[in-house]
Protein backbone atom coordinates (compact mmCIF):
# COMPACT_ATOMS: atom_id res chain seq x y z
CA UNK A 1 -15.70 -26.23 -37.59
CA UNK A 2 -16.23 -28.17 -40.98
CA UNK A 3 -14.96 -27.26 -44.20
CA UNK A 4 -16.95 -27.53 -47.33
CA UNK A 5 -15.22 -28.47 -50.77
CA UNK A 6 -15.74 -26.86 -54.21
CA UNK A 7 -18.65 -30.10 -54.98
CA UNK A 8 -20.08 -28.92 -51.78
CA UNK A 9 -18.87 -32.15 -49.94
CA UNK A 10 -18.55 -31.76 -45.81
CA UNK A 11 -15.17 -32.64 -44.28
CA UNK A 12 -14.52 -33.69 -40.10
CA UNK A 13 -15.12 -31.60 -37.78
CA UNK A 14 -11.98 -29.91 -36.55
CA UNK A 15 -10.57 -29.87 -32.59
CA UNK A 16 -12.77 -27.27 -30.75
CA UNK A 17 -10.80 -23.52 -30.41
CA UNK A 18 -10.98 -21.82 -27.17
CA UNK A 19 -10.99 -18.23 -28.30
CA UNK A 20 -11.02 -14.61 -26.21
CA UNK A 21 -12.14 -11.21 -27.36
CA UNK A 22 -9.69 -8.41 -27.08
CA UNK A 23 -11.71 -5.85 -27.71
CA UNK A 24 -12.70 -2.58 -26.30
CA UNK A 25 -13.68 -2.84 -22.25
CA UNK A 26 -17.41 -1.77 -21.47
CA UNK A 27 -16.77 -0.90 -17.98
CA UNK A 28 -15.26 2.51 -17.47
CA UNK A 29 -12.72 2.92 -14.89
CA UNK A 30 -12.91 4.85 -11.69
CA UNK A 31 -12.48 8.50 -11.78
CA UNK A 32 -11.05 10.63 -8.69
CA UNK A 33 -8.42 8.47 -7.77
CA UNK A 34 -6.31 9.63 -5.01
CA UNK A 35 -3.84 8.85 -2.19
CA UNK A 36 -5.57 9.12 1.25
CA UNK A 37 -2.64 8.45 3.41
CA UNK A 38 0.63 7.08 3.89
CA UNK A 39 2.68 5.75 6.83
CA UNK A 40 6.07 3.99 6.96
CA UNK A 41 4.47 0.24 5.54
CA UNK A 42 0.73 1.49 4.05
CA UNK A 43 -0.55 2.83 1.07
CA UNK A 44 -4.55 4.02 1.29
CA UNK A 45 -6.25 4.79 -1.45
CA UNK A 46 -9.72 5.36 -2.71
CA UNK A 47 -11.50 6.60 -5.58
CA UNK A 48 -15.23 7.25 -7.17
CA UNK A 49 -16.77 4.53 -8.98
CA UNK A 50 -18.60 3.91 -12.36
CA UNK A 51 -21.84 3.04 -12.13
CA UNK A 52 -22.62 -0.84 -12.27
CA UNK A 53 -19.39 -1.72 -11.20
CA UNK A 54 -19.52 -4.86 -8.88
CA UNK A 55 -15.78 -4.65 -7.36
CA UNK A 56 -12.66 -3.33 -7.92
CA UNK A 57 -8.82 -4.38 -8.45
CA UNK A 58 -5.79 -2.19 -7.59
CA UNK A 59 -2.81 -2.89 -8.71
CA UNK A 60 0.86 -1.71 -7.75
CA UNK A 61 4.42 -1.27 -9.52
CA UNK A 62 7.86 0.21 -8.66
CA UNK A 63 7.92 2.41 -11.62
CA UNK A 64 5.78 4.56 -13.40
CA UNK A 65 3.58 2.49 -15.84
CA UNK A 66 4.49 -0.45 -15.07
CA UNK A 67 4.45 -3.48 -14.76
CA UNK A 68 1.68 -3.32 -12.32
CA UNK A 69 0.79 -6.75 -10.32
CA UNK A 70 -2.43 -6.85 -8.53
CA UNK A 71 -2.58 -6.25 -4.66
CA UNK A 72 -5.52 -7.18 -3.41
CA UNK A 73 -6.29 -10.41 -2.49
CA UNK A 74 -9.80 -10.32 -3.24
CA UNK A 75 -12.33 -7.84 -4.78
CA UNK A 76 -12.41 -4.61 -3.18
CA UNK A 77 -16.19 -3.95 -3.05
CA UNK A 78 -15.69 -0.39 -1.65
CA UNK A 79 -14.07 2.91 -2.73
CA UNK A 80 -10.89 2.59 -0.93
CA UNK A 81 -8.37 0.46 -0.52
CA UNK A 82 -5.22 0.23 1.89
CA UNK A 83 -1.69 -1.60 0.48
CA UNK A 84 -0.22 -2.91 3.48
CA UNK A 85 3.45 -4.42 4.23
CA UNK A 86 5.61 -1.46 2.16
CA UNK A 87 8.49 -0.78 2.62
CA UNK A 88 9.53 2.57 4.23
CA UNK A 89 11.47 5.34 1.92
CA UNK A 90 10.58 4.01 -1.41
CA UNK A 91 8.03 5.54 -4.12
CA UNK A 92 5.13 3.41 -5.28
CA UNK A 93 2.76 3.60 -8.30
CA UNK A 94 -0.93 2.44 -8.35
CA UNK A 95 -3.97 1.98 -11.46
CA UNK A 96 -7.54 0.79 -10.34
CA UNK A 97 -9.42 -1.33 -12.50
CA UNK A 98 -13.37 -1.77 -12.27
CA UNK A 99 -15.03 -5.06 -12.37
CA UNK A 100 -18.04 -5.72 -13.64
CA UNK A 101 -20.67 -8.69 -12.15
CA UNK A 102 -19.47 -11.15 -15.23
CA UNK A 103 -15.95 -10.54 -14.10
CA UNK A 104 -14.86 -8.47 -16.85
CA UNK A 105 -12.10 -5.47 -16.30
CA UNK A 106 -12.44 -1.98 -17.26
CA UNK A 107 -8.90 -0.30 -18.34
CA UNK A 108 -7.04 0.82 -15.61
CA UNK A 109 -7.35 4.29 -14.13
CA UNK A 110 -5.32 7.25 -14.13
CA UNK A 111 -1.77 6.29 -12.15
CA UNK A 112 -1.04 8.04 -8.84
CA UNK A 113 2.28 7.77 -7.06
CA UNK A 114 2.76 7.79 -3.40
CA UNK A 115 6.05 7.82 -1.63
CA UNK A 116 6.30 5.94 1.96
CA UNK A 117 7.31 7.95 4.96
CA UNK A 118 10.85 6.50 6.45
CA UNK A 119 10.57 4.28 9.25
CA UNK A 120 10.85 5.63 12.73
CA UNK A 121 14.22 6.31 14.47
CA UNK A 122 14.27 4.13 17.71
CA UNK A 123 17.06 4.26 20.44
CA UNK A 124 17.34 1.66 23.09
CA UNK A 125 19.59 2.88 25.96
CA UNK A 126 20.13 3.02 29.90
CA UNK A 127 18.50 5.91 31.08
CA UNK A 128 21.56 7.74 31.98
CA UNK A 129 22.98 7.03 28.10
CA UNK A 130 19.78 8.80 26.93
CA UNK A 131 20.19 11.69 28.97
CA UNK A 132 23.57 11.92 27.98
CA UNK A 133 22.81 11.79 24.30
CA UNK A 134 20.27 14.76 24.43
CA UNK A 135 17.19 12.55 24.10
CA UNK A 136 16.05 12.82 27.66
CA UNK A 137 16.53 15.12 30.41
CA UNK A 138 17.40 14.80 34.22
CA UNK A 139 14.34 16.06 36.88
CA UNK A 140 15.35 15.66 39.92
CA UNK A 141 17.20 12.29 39.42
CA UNK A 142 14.38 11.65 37.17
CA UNK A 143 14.89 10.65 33.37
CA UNK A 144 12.27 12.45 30.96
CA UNK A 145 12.08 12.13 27.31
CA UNK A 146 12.52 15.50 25.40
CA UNK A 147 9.44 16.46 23.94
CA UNK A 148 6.85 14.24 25.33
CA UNK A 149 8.26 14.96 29.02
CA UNK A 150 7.52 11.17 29.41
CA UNK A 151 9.02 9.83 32.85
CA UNK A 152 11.50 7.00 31.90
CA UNK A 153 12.70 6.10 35.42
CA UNK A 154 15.59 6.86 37.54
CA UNK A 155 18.18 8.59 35.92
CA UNK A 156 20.67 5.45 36.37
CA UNK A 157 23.04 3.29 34.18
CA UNK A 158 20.18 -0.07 35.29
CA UNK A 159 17.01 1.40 33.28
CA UNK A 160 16.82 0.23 29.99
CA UNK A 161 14.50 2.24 27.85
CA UNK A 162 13.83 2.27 24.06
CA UNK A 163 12.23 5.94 22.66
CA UNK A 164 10.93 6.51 19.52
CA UNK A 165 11.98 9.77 17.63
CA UNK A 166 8.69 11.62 16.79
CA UNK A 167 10.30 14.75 15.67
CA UNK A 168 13.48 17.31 16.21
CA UNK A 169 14.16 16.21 19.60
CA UNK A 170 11.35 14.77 20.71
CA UNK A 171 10.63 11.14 21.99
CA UNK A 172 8.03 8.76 22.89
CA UNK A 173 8.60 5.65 24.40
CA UNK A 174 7.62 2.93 22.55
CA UNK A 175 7.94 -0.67 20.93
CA UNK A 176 9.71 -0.42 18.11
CA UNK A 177 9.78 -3.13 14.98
C-alpha cells in the first residue's frame, strides 16, 4: 500500500498485510444430525449433508457449547462418523461442520449430546468362588455361568475364570480390559 500526499506526491510502499475475511460462511451445515450408537469407549454419529460439501469435521466438548476441539483426524468424506477411545459413564457433546472443496467451514450444526454406557463389570475368580458368589452354578460338579449357562470347568478352587456381567445375573466369559 502507498499513500498519496495532499500535492499528490507517492510515498514507499508499506510491509505487505496478511488479512482474513470473517464474514458470513457460504456452506450450510449438515442437517439431521443424530447419535447412532454408543458403547462404553464410542460415540457414532452421522448426519445429512448440504449439497457441494466436499468433507466434513466433527468436533467434541465436555460441556454443552463448548469449547469444542476437533476429533477427527482427517476429513470425514461420509455421513457418519464414530469418536473412539471415550471414556465410559461420562456425557459428551458434538457440532459438525461442512467443508467445502477450497477448505472453507460452514458454521457448526445443531449440538447433540450422547452419554457413554459404563464399562462392563468383570469378575476373575476360581470356579468354586464364582459359584459361591451367585455368578455361576454347580451341574453335576460342573461350573456354569448364570445366564449364558456357559460351562466354566470343574467346579474346583484350581479353575481360574474371569466372566463378564451382561445383565442382572447373567455372565459371559470373556477378556476383559
Amino acid at each position: 500500500m502507498k499513500a498519496i500526499d495532499s500535492t499528490g506526491a507517492e510515498g514507499a510502499a508499506s510491509s505487505p498485510l496478511n488479512v482474513t475475511t470473517t464474514g458470513t460462511p457460504t456452506m450450510p451445515a449438515p442437517t439431521n444430525v443424530k447419535i447412532d450408537a454408543v458403547g462404553a469407549t464410542s460415540v457414532t454419529l452421522s448426519w445429512t449433508a448440504p449439497a457441494d460439501a466436499a468433507g466434513f469435521d466433527v468436533f467434541r466438548a465436555g460441556t454443552s457449547g463448548g469449547p469444542f476441539a476437533k476429533v477427527n483426524p482427517s476429513l470425514v468424506t461420509g455421513t457418519s462418523f464414530t469418536d473412539t477411545g471415550l471414556t465410559g459413564s461420562t456425557t459428551y457433546f458434538y457440532v459438525i461442520k461442512s467443508e467445502d472443496a477450497g477448505g472453507g467451514l460452514s458454521g457448526p450444526s445443531m449440538e447433540v449430546s450422547a452419554k457413554t454406557e459404563a464399562p462392563p463389570t468383570c469378575f476373575t475368580a476360581t470356579n468354586f468362588d464364582h459359584v459361591v458368589s451367585g455368578r455361576a452354578h454347580d451341574n453335576f460338579f460342573i461350573a456354569e455361568a448364570n445366564g449364558s449357562n456357559q460351562v466354566l470347568g470343574l467346579d474346583n478352587v484350581f479353575i481360574v475364570t474371569m466372566l463378564k456381567q451382561t445383565g442382572p445375573n447373567s455372565y459371559v466369559i470373556a477378556s476383559c480390559p
